[in-house]
N, C-alpha and C. Protein backbone atom coordinates (compact mmCIF):
# COMPACT_ATOMS: atom_id res chain seq x y z
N UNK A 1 0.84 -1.19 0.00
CA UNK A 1 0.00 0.00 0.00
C UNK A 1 0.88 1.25 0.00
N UNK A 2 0.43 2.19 -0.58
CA UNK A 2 1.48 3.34 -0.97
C UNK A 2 1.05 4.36 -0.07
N UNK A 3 2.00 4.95 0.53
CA UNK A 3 1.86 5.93 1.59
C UNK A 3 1.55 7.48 1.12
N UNK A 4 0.05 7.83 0.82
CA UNK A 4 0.72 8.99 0.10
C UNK A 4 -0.23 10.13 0.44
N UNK A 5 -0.35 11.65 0.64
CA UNK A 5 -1.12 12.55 1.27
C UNK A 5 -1.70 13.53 0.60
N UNK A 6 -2.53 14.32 0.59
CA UNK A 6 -2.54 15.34 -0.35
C UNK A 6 -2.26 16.52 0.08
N UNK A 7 -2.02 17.44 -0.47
CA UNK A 7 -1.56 18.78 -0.63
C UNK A 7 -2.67 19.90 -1.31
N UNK A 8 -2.37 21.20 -0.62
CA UNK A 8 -3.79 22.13 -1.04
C UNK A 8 -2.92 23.33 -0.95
N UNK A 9 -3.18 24.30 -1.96
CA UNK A 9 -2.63 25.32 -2.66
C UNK A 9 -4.36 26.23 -2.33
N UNK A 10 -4.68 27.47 -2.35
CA UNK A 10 -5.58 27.56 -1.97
C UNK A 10 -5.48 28.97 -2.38
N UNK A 11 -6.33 29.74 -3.21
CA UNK A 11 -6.28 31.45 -3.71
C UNK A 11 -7.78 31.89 -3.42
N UNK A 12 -7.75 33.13 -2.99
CA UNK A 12 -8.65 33.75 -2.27
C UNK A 12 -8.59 35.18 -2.94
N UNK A 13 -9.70 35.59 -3.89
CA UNK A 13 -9.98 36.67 -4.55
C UNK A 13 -11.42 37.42 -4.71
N UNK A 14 -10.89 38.65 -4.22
CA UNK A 14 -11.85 39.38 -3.85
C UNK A 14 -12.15 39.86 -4.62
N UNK A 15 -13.02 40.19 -5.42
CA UNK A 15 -13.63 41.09 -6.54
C UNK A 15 -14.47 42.03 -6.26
N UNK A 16 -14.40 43.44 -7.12
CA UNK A 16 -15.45 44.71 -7.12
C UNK A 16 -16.63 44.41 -7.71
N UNK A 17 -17.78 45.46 -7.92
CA UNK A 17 -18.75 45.36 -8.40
C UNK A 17 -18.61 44.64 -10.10
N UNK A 18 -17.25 44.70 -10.66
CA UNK A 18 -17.57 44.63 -12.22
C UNK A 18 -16.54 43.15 -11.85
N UNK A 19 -16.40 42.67 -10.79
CA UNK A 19 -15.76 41.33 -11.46
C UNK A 19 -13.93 41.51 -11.52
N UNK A 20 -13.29 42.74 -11.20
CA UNK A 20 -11.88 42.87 -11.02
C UNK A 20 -11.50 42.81 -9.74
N UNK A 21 -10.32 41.70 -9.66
CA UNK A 21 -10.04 41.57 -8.29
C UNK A 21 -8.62 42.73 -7.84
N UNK A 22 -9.70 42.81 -6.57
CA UNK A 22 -9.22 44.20 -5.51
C UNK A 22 -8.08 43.95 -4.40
N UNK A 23 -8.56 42.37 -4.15
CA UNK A 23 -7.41 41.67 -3.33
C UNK A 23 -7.19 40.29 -3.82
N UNK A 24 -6.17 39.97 -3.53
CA UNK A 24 -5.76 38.53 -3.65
C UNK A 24 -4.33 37.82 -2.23
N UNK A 25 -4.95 36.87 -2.01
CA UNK A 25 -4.19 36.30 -1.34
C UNK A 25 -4.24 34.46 -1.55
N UNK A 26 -2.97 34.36 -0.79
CA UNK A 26 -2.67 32.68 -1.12
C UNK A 26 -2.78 31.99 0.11
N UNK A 27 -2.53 30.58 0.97
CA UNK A 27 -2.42 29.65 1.35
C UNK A 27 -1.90 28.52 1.07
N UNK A 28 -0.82 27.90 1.67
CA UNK A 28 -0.47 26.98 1.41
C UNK A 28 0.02 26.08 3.12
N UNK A 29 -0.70 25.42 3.70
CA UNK A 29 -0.54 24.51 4.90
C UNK A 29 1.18 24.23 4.75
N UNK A 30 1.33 23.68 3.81
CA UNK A 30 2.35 22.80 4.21
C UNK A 30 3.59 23.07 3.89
N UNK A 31 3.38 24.95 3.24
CA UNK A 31 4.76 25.69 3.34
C UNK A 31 4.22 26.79 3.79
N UNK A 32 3.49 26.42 5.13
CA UNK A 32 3.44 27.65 6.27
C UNK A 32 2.87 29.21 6.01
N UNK A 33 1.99 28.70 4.86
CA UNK A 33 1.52 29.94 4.47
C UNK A 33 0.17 30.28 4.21
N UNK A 34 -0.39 31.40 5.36
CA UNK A 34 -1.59 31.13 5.21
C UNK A 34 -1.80 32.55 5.00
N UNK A 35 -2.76 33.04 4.20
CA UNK A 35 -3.81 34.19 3.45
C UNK A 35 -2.68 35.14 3.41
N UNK A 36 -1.40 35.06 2.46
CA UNK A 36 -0.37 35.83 1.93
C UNK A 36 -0.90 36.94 1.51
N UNK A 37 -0.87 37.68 1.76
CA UNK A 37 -1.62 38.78 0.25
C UNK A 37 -0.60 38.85 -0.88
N UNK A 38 -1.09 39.39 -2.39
CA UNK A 38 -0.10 39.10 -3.27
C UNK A 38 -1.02 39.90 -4.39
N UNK A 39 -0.51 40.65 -4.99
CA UNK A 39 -0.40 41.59 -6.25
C UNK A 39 -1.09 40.99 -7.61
N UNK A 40 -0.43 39.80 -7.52
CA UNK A 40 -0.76 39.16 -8.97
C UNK A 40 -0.52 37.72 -8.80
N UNK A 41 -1.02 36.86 -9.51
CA UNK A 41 -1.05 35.40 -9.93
C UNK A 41 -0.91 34.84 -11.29
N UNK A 42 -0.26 34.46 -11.67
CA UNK A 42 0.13 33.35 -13.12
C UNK A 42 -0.21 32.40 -12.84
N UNK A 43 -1.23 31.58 -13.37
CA UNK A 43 -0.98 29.61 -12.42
C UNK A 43 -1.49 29.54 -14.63
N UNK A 44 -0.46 28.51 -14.56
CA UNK A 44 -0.30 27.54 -15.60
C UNK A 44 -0.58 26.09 -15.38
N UNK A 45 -1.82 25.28 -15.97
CA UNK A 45 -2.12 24.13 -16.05
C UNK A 45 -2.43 23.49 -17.14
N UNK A 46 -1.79 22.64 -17.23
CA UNK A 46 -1.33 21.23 -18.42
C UNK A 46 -2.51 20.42 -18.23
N UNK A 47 -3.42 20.50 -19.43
CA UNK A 47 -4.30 19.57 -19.52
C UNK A 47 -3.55 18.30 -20.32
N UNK A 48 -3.54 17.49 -20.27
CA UNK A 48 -2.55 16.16 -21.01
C UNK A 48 -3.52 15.56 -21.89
N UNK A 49 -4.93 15.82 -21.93
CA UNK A 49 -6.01 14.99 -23.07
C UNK A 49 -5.27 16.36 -24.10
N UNK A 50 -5.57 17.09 -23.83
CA UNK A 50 -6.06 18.49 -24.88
C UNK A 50 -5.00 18.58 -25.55
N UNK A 51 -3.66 18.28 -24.38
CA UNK A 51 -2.40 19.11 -24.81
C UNK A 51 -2.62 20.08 -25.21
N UNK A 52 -2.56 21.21 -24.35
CA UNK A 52 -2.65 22.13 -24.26
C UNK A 52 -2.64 23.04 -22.07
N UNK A 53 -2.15 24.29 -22.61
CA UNK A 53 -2.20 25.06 -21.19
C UNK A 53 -3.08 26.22 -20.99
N UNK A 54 -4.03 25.70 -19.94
CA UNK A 54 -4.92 26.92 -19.13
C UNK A 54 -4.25 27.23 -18.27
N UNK A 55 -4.82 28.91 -18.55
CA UNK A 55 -4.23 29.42 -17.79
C UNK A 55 -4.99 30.82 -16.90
N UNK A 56 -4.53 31.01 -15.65
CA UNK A 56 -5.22 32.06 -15.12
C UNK A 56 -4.47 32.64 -14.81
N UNK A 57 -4.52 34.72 -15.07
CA UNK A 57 -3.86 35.57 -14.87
C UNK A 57 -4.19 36.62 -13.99
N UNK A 58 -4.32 36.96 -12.47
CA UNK A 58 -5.35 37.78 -12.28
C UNK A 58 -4.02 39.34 -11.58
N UNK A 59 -4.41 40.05 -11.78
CA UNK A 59 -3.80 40.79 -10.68
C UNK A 59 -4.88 42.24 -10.39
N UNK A 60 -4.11 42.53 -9.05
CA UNK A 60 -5.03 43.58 -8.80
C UNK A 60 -5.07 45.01 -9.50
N UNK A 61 -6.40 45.73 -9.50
CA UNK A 61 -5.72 46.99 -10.34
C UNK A 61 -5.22 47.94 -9.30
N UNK A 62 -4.54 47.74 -8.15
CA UNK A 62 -3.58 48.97 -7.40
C UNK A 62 -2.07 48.31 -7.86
N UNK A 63 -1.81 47.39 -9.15
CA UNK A 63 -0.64 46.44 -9.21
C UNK A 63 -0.14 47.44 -9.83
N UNK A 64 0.89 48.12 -9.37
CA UNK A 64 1.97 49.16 -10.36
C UNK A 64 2.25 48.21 -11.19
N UNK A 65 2.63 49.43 -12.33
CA UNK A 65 3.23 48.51 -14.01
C UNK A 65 4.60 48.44 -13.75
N UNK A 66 4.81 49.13 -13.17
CA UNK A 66 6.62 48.83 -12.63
C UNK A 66 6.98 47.93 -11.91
N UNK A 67 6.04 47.46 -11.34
CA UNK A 67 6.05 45.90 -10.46
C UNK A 67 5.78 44.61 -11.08
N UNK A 68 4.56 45.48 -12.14
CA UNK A 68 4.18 44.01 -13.07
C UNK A 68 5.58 43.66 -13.79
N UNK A 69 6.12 45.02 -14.98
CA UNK A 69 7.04 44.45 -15.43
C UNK A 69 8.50 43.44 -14.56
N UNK A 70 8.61 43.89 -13.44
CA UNK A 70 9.71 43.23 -12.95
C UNK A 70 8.93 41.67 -12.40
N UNK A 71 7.72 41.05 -12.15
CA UNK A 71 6.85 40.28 -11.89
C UNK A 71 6.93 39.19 -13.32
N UNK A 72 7.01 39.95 -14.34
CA UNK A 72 6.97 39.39 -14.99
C UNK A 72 8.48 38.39 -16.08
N UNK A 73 9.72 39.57 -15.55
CA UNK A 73 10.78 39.22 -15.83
C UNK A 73 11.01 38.01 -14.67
N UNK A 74 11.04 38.09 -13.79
CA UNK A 74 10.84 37.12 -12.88
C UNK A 74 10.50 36.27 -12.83
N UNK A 75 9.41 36.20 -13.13
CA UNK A 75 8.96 34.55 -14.09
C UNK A 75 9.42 34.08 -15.11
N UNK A 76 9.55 34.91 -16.14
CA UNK A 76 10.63 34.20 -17.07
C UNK A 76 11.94 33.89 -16.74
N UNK A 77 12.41 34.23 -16.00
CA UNK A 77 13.83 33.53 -15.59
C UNK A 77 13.35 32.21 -14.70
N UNK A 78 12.70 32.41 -13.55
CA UNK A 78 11.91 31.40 -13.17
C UNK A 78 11.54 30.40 -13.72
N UNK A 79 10.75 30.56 -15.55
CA UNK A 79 10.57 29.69 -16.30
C UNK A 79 11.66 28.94 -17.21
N UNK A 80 12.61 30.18 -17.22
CA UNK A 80 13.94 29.28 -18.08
C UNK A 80 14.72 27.97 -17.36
N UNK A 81 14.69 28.59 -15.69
CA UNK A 81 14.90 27.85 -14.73
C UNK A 81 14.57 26.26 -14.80
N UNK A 82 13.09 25.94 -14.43
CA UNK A 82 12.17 25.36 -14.78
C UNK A 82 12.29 24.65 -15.44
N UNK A 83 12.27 24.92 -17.02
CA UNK A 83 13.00 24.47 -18.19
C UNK A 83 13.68 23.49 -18.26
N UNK A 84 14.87 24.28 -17.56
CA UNK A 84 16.36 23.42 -17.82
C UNK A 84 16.20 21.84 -16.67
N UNK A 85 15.63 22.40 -15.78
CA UNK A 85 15.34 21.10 -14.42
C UNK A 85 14.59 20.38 -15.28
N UNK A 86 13.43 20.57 -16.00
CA UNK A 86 12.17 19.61 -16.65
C UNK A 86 13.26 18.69 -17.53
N UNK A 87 13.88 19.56 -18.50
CA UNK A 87 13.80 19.08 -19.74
C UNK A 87 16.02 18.82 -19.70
N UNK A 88 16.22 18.62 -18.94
CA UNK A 88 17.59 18.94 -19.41
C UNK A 88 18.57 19.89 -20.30
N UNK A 89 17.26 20.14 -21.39
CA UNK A 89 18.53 21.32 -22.07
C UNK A 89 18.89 22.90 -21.85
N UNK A 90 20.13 22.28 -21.91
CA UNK A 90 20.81 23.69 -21.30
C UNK A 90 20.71 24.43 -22.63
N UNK A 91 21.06 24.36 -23.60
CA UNK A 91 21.17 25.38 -24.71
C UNK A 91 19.77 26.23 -24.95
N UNK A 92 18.96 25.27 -24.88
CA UNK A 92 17.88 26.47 -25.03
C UNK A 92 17.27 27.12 -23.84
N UNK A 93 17.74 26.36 -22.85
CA UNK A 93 17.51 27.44 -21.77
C UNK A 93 18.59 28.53 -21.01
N UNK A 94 19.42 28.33 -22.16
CA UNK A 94 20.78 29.49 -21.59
C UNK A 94 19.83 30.23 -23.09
N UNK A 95 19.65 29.99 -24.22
CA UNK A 95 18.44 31.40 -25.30
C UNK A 95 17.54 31.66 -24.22
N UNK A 96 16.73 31.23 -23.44
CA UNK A 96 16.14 31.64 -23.01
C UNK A 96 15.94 32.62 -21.42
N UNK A 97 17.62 32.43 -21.21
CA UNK A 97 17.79 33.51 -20.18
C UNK A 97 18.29 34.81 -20.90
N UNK A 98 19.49 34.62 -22.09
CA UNK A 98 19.77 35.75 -23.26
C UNK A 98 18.30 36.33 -23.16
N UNK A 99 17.23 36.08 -23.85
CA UNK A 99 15.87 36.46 -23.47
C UNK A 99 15.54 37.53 -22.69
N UNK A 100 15.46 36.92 -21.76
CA UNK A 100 15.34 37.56 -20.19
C UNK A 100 16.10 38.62 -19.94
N UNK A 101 17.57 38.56 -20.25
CA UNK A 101 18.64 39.86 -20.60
C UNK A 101 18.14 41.04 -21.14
N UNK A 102 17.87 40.85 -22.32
CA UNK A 102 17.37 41.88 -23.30
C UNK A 102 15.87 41.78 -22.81
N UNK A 103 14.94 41.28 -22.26
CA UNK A 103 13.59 42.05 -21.95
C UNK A 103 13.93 42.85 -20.60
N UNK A 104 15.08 42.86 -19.68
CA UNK A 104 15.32 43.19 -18.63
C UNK A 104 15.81 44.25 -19.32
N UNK A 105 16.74 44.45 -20.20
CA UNK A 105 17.61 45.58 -20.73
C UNK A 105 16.18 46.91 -21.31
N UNK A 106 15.75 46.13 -22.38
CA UNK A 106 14.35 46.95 -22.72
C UNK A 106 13.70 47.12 -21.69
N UNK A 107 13.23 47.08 -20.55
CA UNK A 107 12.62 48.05 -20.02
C UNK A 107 13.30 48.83 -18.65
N UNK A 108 14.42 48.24 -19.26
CA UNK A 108 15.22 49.58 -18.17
C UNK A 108 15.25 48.96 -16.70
N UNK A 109 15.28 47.43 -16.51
CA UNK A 109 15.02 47.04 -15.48
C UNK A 109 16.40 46.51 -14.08
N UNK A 110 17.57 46.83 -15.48
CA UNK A 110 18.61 46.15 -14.63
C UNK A 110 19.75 48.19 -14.38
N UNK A 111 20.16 48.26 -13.27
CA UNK A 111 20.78 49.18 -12.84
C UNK A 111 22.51 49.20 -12.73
């Protein structure tokens, strides 16, 4: 018999009269984290019939664009990261930090 438990990820979004969320926060039990508040969310999910990825993007509208953009460079390095652990290759995930360079360079993000 296989010993095995589940796990719960848990997002909590508050929405205004038209349906835009005003707050957002996270939970997670079992990395000690309960009703985080947080700016914005990316969650990417792999349907494996469809092949294909849903996806939900929400953030709040007090989310500075100067936060989004660095939010968002962040994840792409995050994702090149990712990448290279999933899939082993380094070559296209060293293009895909070059990437990350020059979208960091274009918006003026590195000092």
């Amino acid at each position: 018999m296989s010993d095995t438990r589940n796990s719960e990820i848990r997002f909590n979004i508050e929405l205004d009269e038209n349906r835009v969320p005003e707050k957002l926060s996270w939970s997670a039990q079992d990395g000690g984290v309960e009703a985080e508040e947080a700016k914005a969310i990316m969650l990417s999910i792999w349907d494996s019939r469809a092949k294909e990825t849903m996806r939900i993007d929400l953030w709040t509208k007090d989310m500075p664009v100067d936060e989004m953009k660095i939010f968002f460079h962040q994840t792409l390095v995050a994702m090149s990261d990712t990448f290279r652990r999933a899939t082993d290759d380094e070559k296209m995930s060293d293009t895909m930090k070059d990437f990350c360079d020059y979208f960091a360079e274009k918006l003026e993000l590195t000092k």
